[in-house]
Protein backbone atom coordinates (compact mmCIF):
# COMPACT_ATOMS: atom_id res chain seq x y z
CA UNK A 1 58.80 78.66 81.44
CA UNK A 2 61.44 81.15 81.18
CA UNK A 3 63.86 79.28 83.31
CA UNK A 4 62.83 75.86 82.03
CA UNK A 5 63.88 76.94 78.30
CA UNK A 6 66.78 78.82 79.35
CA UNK A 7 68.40 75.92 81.24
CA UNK A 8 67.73 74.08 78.26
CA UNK A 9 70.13 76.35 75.92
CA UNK A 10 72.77 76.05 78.53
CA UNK A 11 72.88 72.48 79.40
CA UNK A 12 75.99 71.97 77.21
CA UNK A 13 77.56 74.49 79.30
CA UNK A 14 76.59 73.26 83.05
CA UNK A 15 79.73 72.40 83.90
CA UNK A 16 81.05 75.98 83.43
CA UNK A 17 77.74 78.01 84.48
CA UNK A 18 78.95 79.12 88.01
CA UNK A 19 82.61 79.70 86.75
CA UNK A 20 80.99 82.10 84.25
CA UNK A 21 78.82 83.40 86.63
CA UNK A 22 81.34 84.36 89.11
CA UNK A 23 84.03 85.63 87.06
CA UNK A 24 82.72 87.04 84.26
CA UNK A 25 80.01 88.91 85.81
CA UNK A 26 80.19 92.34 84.20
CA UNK A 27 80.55 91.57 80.23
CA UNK A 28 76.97 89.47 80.91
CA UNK A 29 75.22 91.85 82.93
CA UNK A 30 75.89 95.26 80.82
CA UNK A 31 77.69 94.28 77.15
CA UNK A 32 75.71 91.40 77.43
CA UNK A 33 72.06 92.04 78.17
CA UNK A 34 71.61 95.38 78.36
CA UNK A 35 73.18 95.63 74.74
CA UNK A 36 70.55 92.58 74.19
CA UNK A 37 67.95 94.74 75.73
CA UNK A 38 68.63 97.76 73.14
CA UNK A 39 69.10 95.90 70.18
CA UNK A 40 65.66 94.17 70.60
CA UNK A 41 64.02 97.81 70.75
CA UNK A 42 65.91 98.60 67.33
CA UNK A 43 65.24 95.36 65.75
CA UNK A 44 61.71 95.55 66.32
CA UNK A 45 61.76 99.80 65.89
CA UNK A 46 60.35 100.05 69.29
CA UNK A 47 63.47 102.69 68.49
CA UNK A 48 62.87 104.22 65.55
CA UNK A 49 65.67 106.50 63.88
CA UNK A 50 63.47 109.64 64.81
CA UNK A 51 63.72 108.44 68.21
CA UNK A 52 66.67 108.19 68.19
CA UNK A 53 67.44 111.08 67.31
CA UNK A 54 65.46 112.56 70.19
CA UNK A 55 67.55 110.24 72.73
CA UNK A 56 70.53 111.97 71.70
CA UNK A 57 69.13 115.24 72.03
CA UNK A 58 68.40 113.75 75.85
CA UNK A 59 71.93 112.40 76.77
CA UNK A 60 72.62 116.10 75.65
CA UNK A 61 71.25 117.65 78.38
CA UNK A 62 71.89 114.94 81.23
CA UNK A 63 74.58 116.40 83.26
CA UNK A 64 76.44 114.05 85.73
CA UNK A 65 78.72 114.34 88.67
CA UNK A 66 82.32 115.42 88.24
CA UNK A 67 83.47 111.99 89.67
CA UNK A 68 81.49 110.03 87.01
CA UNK A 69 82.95 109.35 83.57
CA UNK A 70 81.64 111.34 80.62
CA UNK A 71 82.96 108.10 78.28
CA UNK A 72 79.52 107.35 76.93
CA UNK A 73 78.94 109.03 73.61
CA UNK A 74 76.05 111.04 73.02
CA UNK A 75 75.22 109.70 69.51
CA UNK A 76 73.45 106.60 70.73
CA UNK A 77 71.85 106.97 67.22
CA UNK A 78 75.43 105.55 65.61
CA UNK A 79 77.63 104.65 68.56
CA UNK A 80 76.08 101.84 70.23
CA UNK A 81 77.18 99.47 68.16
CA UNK A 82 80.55 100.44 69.70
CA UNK A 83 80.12 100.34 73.41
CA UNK A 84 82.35 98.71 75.88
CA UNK A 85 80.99 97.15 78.92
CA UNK A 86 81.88 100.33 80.92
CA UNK A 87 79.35 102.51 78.70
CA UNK A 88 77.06 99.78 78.85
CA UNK A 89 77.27 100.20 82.78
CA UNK A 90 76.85 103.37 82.67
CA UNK A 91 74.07 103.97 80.11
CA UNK A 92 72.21 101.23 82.24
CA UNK A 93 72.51 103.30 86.01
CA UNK A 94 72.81 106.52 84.94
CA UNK A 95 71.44 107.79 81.56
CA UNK A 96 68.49 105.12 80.78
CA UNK A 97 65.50 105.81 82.39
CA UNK A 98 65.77 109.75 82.39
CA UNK A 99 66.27 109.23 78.64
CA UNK A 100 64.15 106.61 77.49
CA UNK A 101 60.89 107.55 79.93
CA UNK A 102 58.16 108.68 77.39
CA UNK A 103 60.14 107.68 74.38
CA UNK A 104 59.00 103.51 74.76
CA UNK A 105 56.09 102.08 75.38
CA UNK A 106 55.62 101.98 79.21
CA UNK A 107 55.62 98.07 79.18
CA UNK A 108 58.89 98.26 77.52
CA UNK A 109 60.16 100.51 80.08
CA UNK A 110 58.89 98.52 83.04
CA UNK A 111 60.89 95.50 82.00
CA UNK A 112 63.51 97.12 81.65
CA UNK A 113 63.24 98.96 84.68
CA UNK A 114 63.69 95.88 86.56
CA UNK A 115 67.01 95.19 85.39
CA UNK A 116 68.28 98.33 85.96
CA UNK A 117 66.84 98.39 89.82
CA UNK A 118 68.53 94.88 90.19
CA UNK A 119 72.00 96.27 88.91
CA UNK A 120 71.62 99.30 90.90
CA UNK A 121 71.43 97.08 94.03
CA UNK A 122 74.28 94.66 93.39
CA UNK A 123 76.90 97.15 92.34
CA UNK A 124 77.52 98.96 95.27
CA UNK A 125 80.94 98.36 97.38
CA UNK A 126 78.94 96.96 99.70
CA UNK A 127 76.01 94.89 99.49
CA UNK A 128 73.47 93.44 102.22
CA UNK A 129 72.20 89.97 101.64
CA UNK A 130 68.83 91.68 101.49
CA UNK A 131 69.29 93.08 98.60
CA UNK A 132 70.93 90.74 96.81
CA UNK A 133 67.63 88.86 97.18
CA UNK A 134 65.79 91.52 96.11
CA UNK A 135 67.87 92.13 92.87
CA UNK A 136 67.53 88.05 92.44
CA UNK A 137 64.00 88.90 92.28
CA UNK A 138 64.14 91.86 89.98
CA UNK A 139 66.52 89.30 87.38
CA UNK A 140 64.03 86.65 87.77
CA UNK A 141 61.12 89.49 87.20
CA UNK A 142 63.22 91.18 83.99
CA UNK A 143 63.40 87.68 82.66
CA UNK A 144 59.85 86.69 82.69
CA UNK A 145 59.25 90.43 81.47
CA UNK A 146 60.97 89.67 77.98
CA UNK A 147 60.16 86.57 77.47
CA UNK A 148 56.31 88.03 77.47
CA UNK A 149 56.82 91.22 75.70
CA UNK A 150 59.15 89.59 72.84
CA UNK A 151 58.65 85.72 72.92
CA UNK A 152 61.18 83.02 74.58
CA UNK A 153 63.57 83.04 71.83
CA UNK A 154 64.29 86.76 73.10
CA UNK A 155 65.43 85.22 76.00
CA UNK A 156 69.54 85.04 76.06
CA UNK A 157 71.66 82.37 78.70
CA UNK A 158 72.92 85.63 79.91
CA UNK A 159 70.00 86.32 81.24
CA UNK A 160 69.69 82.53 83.21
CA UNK A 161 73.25 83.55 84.47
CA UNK A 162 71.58 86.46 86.60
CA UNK A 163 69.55 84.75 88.35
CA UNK A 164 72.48 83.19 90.06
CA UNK A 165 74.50 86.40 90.94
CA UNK A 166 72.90 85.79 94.15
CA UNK A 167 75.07 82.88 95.57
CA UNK A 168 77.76 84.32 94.29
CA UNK A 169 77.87 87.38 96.37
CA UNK A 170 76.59 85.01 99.17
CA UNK A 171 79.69 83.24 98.37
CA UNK A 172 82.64 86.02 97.78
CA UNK A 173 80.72 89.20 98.85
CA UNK A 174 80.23 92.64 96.71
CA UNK A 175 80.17 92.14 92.99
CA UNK A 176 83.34 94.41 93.40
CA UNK A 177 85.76 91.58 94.86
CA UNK A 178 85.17 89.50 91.79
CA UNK A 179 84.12 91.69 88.59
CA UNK A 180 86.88 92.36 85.71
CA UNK A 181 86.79 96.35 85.98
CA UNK A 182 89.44 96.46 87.84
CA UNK A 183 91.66 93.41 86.48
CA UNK A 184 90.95 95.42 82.77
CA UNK A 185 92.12 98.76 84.15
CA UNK A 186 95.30 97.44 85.28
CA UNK A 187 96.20 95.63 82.25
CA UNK A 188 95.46 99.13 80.67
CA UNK A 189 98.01 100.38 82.84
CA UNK A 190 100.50 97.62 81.82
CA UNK A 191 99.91 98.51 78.01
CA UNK A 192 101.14 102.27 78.74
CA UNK A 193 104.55 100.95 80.40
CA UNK A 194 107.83 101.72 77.89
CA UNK A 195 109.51 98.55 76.90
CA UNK A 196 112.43 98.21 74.42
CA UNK A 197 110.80 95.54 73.06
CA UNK A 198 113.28 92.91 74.31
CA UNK A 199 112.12 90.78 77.70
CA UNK A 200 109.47 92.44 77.76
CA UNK A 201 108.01 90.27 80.78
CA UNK A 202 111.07 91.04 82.80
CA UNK A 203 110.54 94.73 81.75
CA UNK A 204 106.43 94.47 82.87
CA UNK A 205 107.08 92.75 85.99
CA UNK A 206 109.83 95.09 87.17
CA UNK A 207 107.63 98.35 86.66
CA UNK A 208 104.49 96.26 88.04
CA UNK A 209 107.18 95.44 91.79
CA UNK A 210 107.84 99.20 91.63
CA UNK A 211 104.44 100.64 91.34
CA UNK A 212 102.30 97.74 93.63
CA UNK A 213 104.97 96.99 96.38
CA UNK A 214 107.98 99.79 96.45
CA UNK A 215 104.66 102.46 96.32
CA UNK A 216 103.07 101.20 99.19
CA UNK A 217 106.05 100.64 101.46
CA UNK A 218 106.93 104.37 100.39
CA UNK A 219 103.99 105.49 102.02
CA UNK A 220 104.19 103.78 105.36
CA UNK A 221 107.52 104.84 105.91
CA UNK A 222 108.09 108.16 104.60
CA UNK A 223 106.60 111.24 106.48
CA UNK A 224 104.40 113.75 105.00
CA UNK A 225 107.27 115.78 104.70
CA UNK A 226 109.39 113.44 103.09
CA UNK A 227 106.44 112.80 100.65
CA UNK A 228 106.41 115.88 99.66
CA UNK A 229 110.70 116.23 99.91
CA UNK A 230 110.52 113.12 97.52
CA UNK A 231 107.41 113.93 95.41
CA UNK A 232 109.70 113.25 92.35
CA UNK A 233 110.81 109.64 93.00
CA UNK A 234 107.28 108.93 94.17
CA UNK A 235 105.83 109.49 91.19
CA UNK A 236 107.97 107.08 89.30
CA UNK A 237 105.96 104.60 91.10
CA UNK A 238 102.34 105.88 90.29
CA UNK A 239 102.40 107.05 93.77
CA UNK A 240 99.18 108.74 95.29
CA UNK A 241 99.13 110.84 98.18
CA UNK A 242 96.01 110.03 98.72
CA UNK A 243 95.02 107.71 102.12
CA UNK A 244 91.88 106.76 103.98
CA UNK A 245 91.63 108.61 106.94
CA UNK A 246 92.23 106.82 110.57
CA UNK A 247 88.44 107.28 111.19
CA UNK A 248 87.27 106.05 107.90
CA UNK A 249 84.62 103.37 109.92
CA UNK A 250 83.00 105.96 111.77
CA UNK A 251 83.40 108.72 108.45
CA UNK A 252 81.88 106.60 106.02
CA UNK A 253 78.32 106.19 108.43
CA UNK A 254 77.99 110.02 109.26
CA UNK A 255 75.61 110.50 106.16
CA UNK A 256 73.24 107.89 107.57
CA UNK A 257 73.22 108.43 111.04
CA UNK A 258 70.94 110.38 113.27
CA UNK A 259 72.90 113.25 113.90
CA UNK A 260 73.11 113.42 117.30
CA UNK A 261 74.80 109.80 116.78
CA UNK A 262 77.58 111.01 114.74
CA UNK A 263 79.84 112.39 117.64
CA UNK A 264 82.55 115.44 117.40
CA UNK A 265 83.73 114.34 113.91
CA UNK A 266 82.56 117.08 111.52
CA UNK A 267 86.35 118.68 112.51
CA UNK A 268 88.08 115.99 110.96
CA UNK A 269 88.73 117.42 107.35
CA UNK A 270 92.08 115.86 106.19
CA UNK A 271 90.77 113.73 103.85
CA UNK A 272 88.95 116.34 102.23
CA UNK A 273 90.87 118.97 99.74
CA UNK A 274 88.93 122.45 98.39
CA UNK A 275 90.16 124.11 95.46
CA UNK A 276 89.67 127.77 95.66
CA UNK A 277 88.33 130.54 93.31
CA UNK A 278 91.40 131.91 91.64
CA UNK A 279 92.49 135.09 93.71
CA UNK A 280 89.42 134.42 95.92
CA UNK A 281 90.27 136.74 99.36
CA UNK A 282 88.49 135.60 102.62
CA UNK A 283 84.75 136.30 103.07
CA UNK A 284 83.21 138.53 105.17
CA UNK A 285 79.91 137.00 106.05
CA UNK A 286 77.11 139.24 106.90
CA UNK A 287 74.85 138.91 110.30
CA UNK A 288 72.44 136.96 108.54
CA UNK A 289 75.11 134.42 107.65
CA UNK A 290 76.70 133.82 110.77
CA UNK A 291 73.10 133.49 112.50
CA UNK A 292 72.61 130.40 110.47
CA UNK A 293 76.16 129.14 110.73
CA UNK A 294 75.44 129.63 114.45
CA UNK A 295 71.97 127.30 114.20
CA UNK A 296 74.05 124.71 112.01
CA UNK A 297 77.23 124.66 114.81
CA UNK A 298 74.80 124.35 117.39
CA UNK A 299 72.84 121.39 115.76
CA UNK A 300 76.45 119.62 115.37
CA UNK A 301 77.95 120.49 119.18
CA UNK A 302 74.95 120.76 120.95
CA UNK A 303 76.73 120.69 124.29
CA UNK A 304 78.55 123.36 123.64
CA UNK A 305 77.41 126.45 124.43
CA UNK A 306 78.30 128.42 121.65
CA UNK A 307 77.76 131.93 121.28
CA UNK A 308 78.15 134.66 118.28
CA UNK A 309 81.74 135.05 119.57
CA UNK A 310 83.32 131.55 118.52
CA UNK A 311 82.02 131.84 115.46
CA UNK A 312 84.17 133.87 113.09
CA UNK A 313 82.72 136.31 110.52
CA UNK A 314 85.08 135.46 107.55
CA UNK A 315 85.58 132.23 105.57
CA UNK A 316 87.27 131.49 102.45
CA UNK A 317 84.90 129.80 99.29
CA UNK A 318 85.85 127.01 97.26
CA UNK A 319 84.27 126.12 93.38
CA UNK A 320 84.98 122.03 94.31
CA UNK A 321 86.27 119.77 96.76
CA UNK A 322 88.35 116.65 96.79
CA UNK A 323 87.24 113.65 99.00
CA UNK A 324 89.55 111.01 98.33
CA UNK A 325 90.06 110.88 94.76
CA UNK A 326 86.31 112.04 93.92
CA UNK A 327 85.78 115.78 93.57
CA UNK A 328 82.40 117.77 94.54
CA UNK A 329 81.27 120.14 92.31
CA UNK A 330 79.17 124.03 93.19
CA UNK A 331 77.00 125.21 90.35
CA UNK A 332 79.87 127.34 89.28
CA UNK A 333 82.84 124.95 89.61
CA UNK A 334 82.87 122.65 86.97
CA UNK A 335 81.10 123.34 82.89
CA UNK A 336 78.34 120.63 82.55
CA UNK A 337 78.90 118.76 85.48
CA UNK A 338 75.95 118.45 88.18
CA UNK A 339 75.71 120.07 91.77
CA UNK A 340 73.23 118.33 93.22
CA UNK A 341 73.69 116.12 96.33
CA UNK A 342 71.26 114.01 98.82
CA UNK A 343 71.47 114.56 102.19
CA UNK A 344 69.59 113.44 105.56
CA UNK A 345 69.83 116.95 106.65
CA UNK A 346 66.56 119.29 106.69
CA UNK A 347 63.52 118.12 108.37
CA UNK A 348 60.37 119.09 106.92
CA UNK A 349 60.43 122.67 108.42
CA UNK A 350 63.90 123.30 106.88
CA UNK A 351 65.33 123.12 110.61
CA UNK A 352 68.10 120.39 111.69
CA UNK A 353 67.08 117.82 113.95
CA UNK A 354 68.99 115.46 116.11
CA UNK A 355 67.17 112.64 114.30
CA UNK A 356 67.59 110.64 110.90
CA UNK A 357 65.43 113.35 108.38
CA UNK A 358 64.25 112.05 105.25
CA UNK A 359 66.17 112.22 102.12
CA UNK A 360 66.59 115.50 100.14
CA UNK A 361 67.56 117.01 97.18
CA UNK A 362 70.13 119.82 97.03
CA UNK A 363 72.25 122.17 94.96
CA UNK A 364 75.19 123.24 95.96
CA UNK A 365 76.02 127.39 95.93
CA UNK A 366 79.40 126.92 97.32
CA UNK A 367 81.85 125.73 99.55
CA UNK A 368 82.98 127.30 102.93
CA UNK A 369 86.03 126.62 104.83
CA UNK A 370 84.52 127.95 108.24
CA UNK A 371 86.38 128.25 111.64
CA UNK A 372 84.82 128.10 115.00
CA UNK A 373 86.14 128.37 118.44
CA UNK A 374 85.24 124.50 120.09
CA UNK A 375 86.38 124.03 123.42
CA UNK A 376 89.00 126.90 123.56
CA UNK A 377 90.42 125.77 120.06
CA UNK A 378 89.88 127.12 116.63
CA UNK A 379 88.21 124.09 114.71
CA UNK A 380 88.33 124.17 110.57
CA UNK A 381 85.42 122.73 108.85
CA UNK A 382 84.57 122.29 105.38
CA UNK A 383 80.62 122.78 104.51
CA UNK A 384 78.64 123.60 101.86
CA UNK A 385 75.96 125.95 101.16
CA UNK A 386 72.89 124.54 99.10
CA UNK A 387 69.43 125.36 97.89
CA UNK A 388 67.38 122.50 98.58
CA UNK A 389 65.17 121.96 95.79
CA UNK A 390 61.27 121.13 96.41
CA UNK A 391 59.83 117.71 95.35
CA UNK A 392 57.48 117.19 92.72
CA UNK A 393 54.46 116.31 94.13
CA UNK A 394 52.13 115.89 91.24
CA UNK A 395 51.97 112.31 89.73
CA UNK A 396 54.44 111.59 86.53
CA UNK A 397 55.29 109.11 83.77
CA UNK A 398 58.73 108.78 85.41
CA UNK A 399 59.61 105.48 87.11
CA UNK A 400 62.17 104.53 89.79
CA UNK A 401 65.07 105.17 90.53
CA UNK A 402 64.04 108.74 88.66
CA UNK A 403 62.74 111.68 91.01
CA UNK A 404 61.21 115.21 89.80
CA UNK A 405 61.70 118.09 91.60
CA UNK A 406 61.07 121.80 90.53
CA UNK A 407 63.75 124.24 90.44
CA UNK A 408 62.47 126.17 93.09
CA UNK A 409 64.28 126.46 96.58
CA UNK A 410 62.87 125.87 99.71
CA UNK A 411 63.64 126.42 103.18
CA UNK A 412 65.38 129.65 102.70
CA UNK A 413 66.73 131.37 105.45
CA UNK A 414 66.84 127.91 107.56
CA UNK A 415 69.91 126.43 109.61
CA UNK A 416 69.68 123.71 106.99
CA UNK A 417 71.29 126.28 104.27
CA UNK A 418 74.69 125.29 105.37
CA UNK A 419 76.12 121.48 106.01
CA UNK A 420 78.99 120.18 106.44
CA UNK A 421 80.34 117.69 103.52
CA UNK A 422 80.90 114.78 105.40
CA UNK A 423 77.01 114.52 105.76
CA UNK A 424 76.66 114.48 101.78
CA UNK A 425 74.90 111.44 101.05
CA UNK A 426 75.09 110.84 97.31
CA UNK A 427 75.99 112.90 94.31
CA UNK A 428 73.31 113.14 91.29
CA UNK A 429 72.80 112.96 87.73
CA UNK A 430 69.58 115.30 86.45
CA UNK A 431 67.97 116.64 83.41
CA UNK A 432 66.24 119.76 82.92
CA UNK A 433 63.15 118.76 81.13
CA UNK A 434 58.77 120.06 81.37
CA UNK A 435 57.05 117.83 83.48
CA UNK A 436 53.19 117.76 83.19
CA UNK A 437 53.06 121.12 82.11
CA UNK A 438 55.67 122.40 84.14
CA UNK A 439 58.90 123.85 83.17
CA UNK A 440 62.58 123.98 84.64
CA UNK A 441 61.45 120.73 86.54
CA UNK A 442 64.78 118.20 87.44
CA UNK A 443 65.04 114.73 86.99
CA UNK A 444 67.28 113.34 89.17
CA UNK A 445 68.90 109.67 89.24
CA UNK A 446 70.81 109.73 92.21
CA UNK A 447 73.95 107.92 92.60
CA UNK A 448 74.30 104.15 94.77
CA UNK A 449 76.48 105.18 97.37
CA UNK A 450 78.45 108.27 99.11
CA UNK A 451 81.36 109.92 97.40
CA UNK A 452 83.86 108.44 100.58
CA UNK A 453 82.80 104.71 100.17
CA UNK A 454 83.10 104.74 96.21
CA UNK A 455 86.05 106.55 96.20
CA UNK A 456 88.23 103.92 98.31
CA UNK A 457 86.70 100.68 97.45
């Protein structure tokens, strides 16, 4: 029924559906329906104003990852009327469930926890075929879902138009080769460029050669230190310094590999920047320290031999770190902004096995820039201490993709305590919030995809 009456509304427009489909993905998926979505709770004061107001009080105390935009305003109550398709995205993978669990109805929530499942599987840089199906199911699922809960005229074309997002990734791939994010952002970019108001599409096109071409010929021929010698003309063209590192392929799997398949790459840290504590002299770790950088070193180079000697007492502690373009937050580093990470790092004993461990929750303390002597050479590395947080194992009203855990640290005292950031799996949005009694409890969303494949996609 639902697709039967939705082709119907659409049949003047068959001859543009997969044109629409393709290219003008984004505004239909997130200003589209999931504005649709929050209307129809308003119109029908599913969301009344005092819930509203207590949905604001939530996106208060959501925190998010530095690298994530804080561009969605926390007055839902009187901004939404105002969002842009970018705070639509966002409310929809980020903020949503944590907010709106226990606020709606749970058949409400269920439908529209199928969209947001669906999205969260097709906007990743890179997307198996598998789970485009599956998110084809989830749109086909969120469709039937409204047109029960609030009749078939509910039902918007939009929401035909998803169930076709399948063949076109089959067609052209991750919803990132063909969505309009980008295409707006540059035209952004264009706007800010100073024109004297005479030929101006001379003017445009110049600035656009300089910045797109000139830029990257710039950085294949000029040395680090001429990068640096010409920093000044660079950055008439936009210029980053930024660059993926020449083992990106093998960088970009180390969070999801067994570790004893990752190889000797935990050394390779020039894509990776830490910003240090202002003043901050090098650390002097204590015994207890260096016995558990030992049992993390030997879990990395386990052919090694290492011993108490190659592994030097001091380090020097960083608030954040830049990977890429995407910075990595401690719990002291940036106001507001969350710490937590996933990793496949501790097993369930807190010790690090050569295997693929299941997925945990952690908050990073710090971040250590550590030396060992590897092979009669001093080798720099770049971890990160964390309290891994304990899951919530008591049954709650919050649905996928949220998690609870408590606020209470586990494996203390383990090998697992330190890691190096290349093994970071996904940052995390959270909420402090009571949870069947209990308080201090997160709620954690975590993010699609590692900070290294976002960043350069």
């Amino acid at each position: 029924m639902f697709q039967q009456d939705i082709i119907t509304k659409l049949n003047v427009k068959k001859n543009i559906l997969f044109y629409e489909g393709k290219y003008i993905f984004y505004t239909h998926i997130f200003a589209g329906t999931a504005k649709a979505f929050f209307l129809m709770l308003i119109e029908r004061e599913i969301l009344t104003q005092d819930i509203l107001t207590e949905l604001n009080k939530r996106m208060e105390n959501i925190q998010i990852p530095p690298g994530s935009s804080r561009w969605v305003p926390r007055n839902m109550k009187s901004e939404y009327n105002n969002f842009n398709s970018y705070q639509w995205k966002e409310w929809t993978l980020t903020y949503s469930m944590i907010a709106l669990t226990g606020l709606v109805e749970a058949k409400y929530l269920n439908v529209w926890r199928d969209f947001v499942l669906a999205c969260r599987l097709i906007t990743q840089p890179i997307v198996s075929l598998t789970d485009a199906k599956a998110a084809d199911k989830l749109f086909q699922k969120f469709g039937k879902g409204i047109e029960r809960e609030f009749g078939g005229k509910a039902v918007k074309p939009n929401m035909h138009m998803h169930c076709h997002l399948y063949e076109c990734i089959d067609d052209f791939g991750s919803v990132y080769s063909f969505w309009l994010y980008p295409f707006e952002r540059y035209n952004g970019n264009l706007g800010d460029f100073h024109t004297n108001n005479h030929s101006m599409e001379v003017t445009l096109m110049r600035k656009f050669i300089d910045q797109t071409f000139l830029a990257a010929e710039a950085q294949k021929i000029f040395s680090p230190k001429q990068k640096v010698q010409y920093s000044d003309l660079l950055s008439r063209f936009n210029y980053s310094s930024c660059t993926l590192p020449t083992n990106y392929e093998d960088l970009q799997k180390v969070p999801s590999l067994p570790i004893g398949n990752c190889g000797n790459i935990w050394g390779c840290i020039d894509h990776i920047k830490p910003k240090f504590l202002s003043g901050q002299p090098a650390t002097l770790m204590d015994s207890d320290e260096v016995d558990l950088l030992k049992g993390m070193y030997q879990a990395l180079y386990p052919a090694a031999n290492l011993t108490e000697a190659d592994i030097m007492e001091f380090g020097y502690k960083a608030k954040s770190v830049l990977i890429g373009r995407t910075e990595l937050s401690a719990t002291f580093g940036i106001p507001g902004r969350s710490s937590l990470i996933t990793a496949h790092w501790p097993d369930s004993y807190g010790l690090i096995g050569s295997g693929l461990s299941p997925i945990h929750v952690g908050e990073i303390s710090y971040f250590l820039i550590h030396k060992i002597l590897l092979n009669g050479q001093l080798t720099e590395h770049v971890l990160c201490a964390i309290n891994w947080k304990q899951r919530f194992d008591i049954e709650h009203d919050f649905p996928e993709p949220c998690n609870v855990y408590r606020n209470r640290p586990v494996y203390h005292n383990q090998s697992s305590t330190f890691m190096p950031v290349q093994r970071i799996h996904s940052t995390c949005a959270f909420s402090h919030q009571k949870v069947k009694g209990y308080s201090n409890c997160f709620v954690v969303v975590a993010n699609r995809f590692n900070p290294l494949i976002s960043d350069h996609l």
